[in-house]
C-alpha atoms as a PDB file:
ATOM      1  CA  UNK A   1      63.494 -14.191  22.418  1.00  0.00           C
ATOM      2  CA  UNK A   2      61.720 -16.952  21.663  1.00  0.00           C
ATOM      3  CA  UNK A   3      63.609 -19.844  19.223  1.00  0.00           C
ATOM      4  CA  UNK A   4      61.811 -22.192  16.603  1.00  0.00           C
ATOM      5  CA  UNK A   5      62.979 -25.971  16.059  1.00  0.00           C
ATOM      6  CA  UNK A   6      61.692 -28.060  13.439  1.00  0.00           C
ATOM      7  CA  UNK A   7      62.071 -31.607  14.242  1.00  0.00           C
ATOM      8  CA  UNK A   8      60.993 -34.586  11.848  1.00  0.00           C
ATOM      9  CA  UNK A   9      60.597 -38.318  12.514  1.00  0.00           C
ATOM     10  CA  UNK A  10      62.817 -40.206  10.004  1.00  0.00           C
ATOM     11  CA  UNK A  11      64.129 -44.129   9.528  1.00  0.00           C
ATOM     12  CA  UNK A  12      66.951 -44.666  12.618  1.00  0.00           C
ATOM     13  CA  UNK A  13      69.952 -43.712  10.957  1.00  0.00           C
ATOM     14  CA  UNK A  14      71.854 -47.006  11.865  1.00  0.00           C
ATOM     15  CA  UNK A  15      69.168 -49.234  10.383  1.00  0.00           C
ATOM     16  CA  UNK A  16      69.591 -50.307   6.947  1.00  0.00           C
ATOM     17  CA  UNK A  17      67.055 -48.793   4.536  1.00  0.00           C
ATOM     18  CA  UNK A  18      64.878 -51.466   2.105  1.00  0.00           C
ATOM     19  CA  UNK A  19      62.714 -50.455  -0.831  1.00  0.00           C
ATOM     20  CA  UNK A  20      59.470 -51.909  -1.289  1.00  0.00           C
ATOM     21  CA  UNK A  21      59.246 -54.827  -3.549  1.00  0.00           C
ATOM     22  CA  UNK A  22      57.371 -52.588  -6.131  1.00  0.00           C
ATOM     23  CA  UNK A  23      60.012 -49.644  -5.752  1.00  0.00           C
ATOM     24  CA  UNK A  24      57.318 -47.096  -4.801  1.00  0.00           C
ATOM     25  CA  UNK A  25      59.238 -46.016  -1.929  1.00  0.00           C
ATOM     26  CA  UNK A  26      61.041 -46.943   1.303  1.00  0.00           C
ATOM     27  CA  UNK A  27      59.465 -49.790   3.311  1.00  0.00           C
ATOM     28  CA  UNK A  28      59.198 -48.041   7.389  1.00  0.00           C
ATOM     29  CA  UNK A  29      56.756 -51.202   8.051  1.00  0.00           C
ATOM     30  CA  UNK A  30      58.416 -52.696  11.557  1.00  0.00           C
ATOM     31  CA  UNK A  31      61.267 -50.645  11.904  1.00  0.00           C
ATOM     32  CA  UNK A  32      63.058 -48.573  14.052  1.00  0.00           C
ATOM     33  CA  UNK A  33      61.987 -44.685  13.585  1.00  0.00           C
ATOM     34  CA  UNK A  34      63.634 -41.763  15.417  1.00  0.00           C
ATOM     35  CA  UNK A  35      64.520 -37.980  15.451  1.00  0.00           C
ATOM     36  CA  UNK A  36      66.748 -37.268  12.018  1.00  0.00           C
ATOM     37  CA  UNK A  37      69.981 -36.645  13.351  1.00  0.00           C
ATOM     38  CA  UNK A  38      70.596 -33.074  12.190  1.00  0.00           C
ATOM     39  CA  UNK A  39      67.092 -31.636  13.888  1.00  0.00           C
ATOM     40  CA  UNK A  40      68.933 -33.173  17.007  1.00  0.00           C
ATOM     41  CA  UNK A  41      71.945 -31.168  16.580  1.00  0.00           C
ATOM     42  CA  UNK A  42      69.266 -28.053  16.050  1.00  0.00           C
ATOM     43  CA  UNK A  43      67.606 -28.744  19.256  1.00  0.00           C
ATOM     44  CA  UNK A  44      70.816 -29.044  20.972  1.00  0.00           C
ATOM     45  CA  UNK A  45      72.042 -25.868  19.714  1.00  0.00           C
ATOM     46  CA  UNK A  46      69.059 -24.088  20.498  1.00  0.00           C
ATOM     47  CA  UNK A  47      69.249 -25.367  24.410  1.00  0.00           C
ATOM     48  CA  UNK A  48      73.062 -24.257  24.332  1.00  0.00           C
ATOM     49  CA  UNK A  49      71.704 -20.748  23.216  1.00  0.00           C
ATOM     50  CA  UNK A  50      68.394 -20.524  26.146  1.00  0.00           C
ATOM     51  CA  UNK A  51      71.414 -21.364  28.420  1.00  0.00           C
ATOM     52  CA  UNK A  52      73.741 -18.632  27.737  1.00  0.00           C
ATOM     53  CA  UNK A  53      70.271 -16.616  28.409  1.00  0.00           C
ATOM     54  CA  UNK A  54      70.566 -15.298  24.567  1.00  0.00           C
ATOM     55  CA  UNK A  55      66.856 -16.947  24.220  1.00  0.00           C
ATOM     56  CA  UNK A  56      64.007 -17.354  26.560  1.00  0.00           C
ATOM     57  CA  UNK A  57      62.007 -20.589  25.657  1.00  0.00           C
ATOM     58  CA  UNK A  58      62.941 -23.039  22.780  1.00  0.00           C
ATOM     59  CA  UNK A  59      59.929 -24.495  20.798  1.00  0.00           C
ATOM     60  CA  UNK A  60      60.119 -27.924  18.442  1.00  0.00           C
ATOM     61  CA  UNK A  61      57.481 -28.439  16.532  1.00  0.00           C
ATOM     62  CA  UNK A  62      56.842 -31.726  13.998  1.00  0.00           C
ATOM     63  CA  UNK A  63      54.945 -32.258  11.357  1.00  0.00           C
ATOM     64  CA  UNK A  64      53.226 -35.672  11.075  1.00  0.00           C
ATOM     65  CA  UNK A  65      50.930 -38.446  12.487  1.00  0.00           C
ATOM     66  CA  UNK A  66      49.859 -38.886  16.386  1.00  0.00           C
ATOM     67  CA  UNK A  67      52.900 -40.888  16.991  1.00  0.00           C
ATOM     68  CA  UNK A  68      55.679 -38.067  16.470  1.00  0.00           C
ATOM     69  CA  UNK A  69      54.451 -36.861  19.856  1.00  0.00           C
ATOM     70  CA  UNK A  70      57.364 -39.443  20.842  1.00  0.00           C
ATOM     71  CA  UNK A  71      59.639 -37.407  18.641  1.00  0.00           C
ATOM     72  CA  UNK A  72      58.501 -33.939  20.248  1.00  0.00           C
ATOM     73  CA  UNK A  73      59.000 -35.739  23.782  1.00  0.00           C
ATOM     74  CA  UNK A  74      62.921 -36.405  23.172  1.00  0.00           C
ATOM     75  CA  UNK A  75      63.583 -32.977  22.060  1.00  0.00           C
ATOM     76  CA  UNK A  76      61.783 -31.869  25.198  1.00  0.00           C
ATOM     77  CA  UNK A  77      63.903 -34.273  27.093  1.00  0.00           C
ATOM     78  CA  UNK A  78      67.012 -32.622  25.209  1.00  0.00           C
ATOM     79  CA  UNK A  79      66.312 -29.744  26.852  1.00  0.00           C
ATOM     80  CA  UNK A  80      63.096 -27.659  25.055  1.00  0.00           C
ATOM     81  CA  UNK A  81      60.684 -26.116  27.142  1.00  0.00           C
ATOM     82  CA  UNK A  82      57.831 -26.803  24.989  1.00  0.00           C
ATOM     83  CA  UNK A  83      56.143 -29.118  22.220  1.00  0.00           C
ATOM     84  CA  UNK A  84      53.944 -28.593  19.043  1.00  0.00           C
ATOM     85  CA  UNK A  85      52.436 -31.099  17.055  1.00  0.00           C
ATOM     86  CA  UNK A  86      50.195 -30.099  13.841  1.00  0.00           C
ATOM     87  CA  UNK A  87      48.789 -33.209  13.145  1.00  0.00           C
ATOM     88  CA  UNK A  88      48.695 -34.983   9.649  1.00  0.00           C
ATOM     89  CA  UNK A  89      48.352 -38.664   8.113  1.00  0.00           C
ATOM     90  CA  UNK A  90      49.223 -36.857   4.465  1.00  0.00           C
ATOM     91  CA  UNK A  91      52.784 -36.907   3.397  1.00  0.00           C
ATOM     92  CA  UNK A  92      54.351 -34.159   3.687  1.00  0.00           C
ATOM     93  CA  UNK A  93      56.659 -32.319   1.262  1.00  0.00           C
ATOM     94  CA  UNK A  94      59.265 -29.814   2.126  1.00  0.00           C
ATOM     95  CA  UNK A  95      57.358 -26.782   0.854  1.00  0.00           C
ATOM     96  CA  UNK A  96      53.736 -28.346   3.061  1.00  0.00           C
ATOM     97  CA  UNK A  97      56.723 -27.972   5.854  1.00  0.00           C
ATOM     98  CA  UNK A  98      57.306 -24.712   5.427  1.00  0.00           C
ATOM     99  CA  UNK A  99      54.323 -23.453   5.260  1.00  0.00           C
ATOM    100  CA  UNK A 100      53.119 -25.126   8.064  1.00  0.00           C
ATOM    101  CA  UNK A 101      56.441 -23.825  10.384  1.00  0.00           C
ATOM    102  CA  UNK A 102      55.646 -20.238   9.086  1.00  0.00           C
ATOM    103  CA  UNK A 103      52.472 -20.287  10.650  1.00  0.00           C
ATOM    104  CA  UNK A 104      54.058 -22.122  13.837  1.00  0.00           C
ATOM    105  CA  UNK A 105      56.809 -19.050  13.445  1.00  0.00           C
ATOM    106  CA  UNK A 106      54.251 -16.088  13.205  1.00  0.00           C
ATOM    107  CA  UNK A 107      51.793 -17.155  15.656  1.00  0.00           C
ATOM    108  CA  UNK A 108      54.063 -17.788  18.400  1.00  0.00           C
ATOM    109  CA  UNK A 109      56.712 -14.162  17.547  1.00  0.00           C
ATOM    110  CA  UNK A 110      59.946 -15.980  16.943  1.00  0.00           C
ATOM    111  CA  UNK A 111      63.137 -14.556  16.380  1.00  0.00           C
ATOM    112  CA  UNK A 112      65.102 -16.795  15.454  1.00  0.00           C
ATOM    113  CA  UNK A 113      64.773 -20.919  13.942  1.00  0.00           C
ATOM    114  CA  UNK A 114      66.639 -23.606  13.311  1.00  0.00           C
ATOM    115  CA  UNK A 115      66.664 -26.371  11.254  1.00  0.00           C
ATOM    116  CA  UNK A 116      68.117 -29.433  10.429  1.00  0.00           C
ATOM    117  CA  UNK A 117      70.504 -28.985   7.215  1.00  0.00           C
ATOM    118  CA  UNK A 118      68.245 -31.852   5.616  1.00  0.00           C
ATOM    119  CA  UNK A 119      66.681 -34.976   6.399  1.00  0.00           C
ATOM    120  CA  UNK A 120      68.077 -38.036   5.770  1.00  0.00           C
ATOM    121  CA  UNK A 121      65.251 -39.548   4.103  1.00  0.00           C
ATOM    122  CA  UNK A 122      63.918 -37.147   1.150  1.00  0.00           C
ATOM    123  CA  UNK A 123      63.790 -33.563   2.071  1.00  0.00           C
ATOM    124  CA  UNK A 124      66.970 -32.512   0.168  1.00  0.00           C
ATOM    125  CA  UNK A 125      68.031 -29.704   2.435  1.00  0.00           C
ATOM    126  CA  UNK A 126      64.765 -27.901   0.928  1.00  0.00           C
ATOM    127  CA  UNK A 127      62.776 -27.013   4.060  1.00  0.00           C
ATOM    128  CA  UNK A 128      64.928 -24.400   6.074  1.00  0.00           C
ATOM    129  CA  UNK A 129      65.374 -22.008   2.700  1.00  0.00           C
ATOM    130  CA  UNK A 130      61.446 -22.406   1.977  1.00  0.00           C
ATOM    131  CA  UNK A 131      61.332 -21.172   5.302  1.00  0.00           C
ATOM    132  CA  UNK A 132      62.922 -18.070   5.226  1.00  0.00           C
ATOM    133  CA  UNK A 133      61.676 -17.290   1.793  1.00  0.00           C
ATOM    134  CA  UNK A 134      57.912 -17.366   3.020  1.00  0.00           C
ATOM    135  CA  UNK A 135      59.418 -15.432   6.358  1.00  0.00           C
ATOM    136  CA  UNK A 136      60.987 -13.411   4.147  1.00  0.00           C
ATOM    137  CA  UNK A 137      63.840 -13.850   6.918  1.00  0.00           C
ATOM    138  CA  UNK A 138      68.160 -13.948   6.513  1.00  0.00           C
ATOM    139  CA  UNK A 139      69.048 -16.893   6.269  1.00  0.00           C
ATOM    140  CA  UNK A 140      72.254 -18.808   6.650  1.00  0.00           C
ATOM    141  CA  UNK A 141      72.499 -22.795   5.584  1.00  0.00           C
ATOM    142  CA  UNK A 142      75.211 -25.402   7.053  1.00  0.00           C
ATOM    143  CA  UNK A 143      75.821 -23.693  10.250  1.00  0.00           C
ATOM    144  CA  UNK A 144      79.068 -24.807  12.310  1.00  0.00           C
ATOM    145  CA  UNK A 145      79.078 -21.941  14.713  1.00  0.00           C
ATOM    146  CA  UNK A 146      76.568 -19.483  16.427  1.00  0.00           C
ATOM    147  CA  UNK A 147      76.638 -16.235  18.035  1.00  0.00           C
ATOM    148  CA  UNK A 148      73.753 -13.905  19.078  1.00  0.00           C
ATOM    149  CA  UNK A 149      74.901 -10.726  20.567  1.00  0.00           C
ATOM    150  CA  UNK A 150      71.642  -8.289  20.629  1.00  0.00           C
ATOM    151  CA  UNK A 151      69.686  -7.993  17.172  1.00  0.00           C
ATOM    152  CA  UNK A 152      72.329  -9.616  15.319  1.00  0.00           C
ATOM    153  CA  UNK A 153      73.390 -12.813  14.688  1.00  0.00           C
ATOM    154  CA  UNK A 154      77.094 -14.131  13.786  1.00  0.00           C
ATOM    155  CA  UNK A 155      77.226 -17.644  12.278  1.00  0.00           C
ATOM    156  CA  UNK A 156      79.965 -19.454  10.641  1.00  0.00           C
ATOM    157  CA  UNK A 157      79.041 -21.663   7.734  1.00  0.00           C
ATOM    158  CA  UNK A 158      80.518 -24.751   5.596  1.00  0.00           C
ATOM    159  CA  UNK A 159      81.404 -23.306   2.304  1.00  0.00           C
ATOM    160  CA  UNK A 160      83.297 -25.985  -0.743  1.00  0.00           C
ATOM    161  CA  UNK A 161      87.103 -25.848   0.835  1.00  0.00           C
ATOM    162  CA  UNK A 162      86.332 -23.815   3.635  1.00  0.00           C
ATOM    163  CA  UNK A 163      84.448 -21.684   5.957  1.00  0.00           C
ATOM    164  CA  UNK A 164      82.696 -18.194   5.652  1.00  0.00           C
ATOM    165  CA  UNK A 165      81.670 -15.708   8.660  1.00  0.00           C
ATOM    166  CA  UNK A 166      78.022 -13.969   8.137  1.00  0.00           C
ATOM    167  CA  UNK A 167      76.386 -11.920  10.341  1.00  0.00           C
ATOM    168  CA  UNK A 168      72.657 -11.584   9.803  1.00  0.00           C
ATOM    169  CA  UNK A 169      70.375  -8.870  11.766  1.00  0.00           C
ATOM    170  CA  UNK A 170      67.572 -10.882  13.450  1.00  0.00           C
ATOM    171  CA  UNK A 171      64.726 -12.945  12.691  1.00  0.00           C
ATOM    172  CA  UNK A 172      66.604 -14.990  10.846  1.00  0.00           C
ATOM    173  CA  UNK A 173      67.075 -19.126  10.403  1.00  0.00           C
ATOM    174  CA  UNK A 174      70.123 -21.248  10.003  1.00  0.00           C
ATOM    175  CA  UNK A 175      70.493 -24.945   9.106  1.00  0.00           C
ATOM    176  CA  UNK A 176      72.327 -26.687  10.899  1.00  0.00           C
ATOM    177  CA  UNK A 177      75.775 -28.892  10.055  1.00  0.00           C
ATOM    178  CA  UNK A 178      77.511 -31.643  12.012  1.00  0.00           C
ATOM    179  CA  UNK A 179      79.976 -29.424  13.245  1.00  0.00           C
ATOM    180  CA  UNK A 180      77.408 -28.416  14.969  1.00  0.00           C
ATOM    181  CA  UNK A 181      76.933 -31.223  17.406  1.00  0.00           C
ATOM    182  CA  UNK A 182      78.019 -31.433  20.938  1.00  0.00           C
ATOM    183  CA  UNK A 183      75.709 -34.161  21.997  1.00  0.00           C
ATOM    184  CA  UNK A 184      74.075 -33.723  25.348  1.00  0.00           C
ATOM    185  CA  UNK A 185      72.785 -37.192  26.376  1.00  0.00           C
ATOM    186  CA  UNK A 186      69.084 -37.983  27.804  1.00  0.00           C
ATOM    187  CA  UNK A 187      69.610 -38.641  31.302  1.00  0.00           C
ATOM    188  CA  UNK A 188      66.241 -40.331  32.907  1.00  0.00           C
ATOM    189  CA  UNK A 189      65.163 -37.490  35.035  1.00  0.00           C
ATOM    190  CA  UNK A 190      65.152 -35.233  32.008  1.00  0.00           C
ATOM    191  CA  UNK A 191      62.749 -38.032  30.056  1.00  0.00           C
ATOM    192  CA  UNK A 192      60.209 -37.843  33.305  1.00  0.00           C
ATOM    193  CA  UNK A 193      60.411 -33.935  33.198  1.00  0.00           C
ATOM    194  CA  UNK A 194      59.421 -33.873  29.730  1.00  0.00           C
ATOM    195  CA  UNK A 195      56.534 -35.903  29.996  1.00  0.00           C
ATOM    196  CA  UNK A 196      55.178 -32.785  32.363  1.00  0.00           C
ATOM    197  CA  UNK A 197      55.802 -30.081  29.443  1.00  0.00           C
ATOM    198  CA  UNK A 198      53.125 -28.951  27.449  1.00  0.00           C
ATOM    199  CA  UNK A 199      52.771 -30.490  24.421  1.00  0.00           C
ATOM    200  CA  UNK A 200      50.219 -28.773  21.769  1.00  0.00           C
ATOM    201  CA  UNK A 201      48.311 -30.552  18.956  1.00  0.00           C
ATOM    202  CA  UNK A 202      47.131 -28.834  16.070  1.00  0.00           C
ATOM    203  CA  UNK A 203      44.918 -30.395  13.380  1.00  0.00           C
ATOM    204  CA  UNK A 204      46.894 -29.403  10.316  1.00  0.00           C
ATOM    205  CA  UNK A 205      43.304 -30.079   7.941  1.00  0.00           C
ATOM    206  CA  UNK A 206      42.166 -26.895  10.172  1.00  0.00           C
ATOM    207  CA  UNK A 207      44.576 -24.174   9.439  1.00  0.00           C
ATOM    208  CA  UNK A 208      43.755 -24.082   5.898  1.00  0.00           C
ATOM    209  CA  UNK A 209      46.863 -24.169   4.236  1.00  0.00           C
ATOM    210  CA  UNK A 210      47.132 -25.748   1.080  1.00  0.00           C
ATOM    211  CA  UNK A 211      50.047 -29.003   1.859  1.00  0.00           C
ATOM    212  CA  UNK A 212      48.821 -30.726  -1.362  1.00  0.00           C
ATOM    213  CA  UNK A 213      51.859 -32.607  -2.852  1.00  0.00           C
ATOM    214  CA  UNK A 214      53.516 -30.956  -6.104  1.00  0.00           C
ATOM    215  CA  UNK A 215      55.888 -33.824  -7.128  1.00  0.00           C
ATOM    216  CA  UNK A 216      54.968 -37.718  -7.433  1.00  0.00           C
ATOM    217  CA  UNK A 217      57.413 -40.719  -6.794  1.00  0.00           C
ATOM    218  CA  UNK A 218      58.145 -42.564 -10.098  1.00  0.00           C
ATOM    219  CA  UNK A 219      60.143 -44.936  -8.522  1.00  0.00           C
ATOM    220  CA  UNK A 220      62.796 -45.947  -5.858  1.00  0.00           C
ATOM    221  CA  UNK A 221      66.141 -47.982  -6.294  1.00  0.00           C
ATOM    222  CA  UNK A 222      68.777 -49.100  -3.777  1.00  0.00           C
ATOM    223  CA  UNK A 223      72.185 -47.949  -4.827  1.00  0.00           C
ATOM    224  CA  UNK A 224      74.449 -50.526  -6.875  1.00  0.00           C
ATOM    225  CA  UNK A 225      76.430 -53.014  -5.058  1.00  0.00           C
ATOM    226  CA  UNK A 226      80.113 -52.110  -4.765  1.00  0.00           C
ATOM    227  CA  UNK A 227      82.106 -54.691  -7.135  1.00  0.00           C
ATOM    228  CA  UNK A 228      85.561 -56.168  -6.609  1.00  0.00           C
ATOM    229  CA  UNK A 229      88.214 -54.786  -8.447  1.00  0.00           C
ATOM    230  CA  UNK A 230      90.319 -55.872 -11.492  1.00  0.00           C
ATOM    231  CA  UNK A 231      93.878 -57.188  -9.935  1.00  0.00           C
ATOM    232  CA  UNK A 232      96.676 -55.706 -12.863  1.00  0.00           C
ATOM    233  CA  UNK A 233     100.205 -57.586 -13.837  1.00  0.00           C
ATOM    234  CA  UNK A 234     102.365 -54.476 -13.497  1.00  0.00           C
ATOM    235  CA  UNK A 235     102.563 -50.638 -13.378  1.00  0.00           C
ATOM    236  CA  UNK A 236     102.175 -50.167 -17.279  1.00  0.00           C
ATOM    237  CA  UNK A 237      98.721 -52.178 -17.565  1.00  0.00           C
ATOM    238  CA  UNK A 238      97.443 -49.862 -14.224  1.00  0.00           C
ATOM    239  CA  UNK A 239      98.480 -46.909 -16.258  1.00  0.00           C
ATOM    240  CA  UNK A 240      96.963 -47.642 -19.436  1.00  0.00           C
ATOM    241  CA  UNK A 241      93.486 -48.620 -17.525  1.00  0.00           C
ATOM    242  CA  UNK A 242      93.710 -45.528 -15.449  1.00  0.00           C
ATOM    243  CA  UNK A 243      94.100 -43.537 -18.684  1.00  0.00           C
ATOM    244  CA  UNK A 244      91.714 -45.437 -21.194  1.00  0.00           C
ATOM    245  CA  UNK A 245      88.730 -46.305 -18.428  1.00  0.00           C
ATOM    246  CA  UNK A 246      89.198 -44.838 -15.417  1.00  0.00           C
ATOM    247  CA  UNK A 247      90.307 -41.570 -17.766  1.00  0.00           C
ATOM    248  CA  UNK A 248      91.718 -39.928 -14.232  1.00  0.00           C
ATOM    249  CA  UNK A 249      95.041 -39.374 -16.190  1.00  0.00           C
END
């Protein structure tokens, strides 16, 4: 069985996000850009799952410009036996994604993808259902556990207040949670082995899918500034304000 990973190049999560001066978007000029955090967790799962010999080869394909090959190497060096890169300079919506990973999905026979549970720039946890609509796969979204025994799948998912056990008869796709993550760390030797693995580069303007964006950005605003609070002279006046402006009383 052959497993699909969707990986996406995204700000570094521990550098501070600035809009551009006109607030058209998100200024990525000079700074740090790596794999989104939750595609890593996919990958990783997805290694786990070759290992236990449930899977045979693990895929990762990106979406994006020439350099997301960099992205594509690091999952490799995760552990992924192989690399896909349909190459675009447009920007990319979640549905464009999808399309583009079903054609990934149907050309190569997969059983079985993963995705990240969002990005954590703009994707909106959008991509993995678009997925498995145009698959017309099962699908189960904020993964914490997974089991493959045979043609079915077992997965335990983040619910509101608690957790909920579906089993799902293959292909299917999960998203994947940050329960998820047991990190396995990029040891050298594994960065020089991936730079042997095959890495394949597909001009997206060929395949003749239609990635044309459906929304437009108005505009972009950093969040307000946390304020100090309002000191009170005894339990009374904290009362009243919790009941009268706060209204959590």
């Amino acid at each position: 069985m052959k497993i699909l990973v969707a990986v996406k190049r995204v700000l570094d999560y521990n550098v501070k996000a600035r809009v551009k001066s006109d607030g058209s978007g998100v200024d990525l000029a000079n700074q740090k850009l790596s794999m989104n955090p939750f595609d890593e967790i996919a990958c990783e799962e997805a290694v786990r799952l070759r290992e236990a010999g449930v899977a045979s080869e693990v895929i990762v394909v990106s979406c994006g410009p020439t350099v997301c090959q960099e992205t594509l190497r690091s999952a490799m060096a995760i552990g992924a036996d192989r690399a896909v890169l349909i190459e675009t300079d447009a920007g990319l919506e979640p549905l464009a994604v999808a399309k583009l990973m079903q054609h990934v999905a149907t050309k190569e026979g997969v059983q079985f993808a993963i995705f990240g549970k969002q990005a954590i720039d703009d994707d909106a946890g959008q991509t993995g259902q678009m997925f498995g609509a145009l698959m017309g796969w099962a699908q189960a979204s904020f993964a914490s556990k997974v089991q493959i025994s045979g043609d079915t799948a077992t997965i335990t998912r983040e619910i509101d207040g608690g957790l909920e056990t579906l089993a799902m008869k293959l292909p299917a796709v999960i998203t994947t949670d940050l329960r998820l993550n047991e990190p396995r760390f990029i040891t050298l030797p594994n960065i020089m082995k991936a730079k042997k693995k095959p890495m394949e580069v597909i001009k997206a303007a060929e395949l003749g899918i239609d990635i044309a964006p459906r929304t437009t950005t108005l505009h972009v605003s950093e969040p307000p500034t946390r304020k100090a609070g309002i000191k009170v002279a005894d339990t009374a006046e904290l009362v009243k304000r919790l009941k009268e402006e706060a209204k959590v009383i």
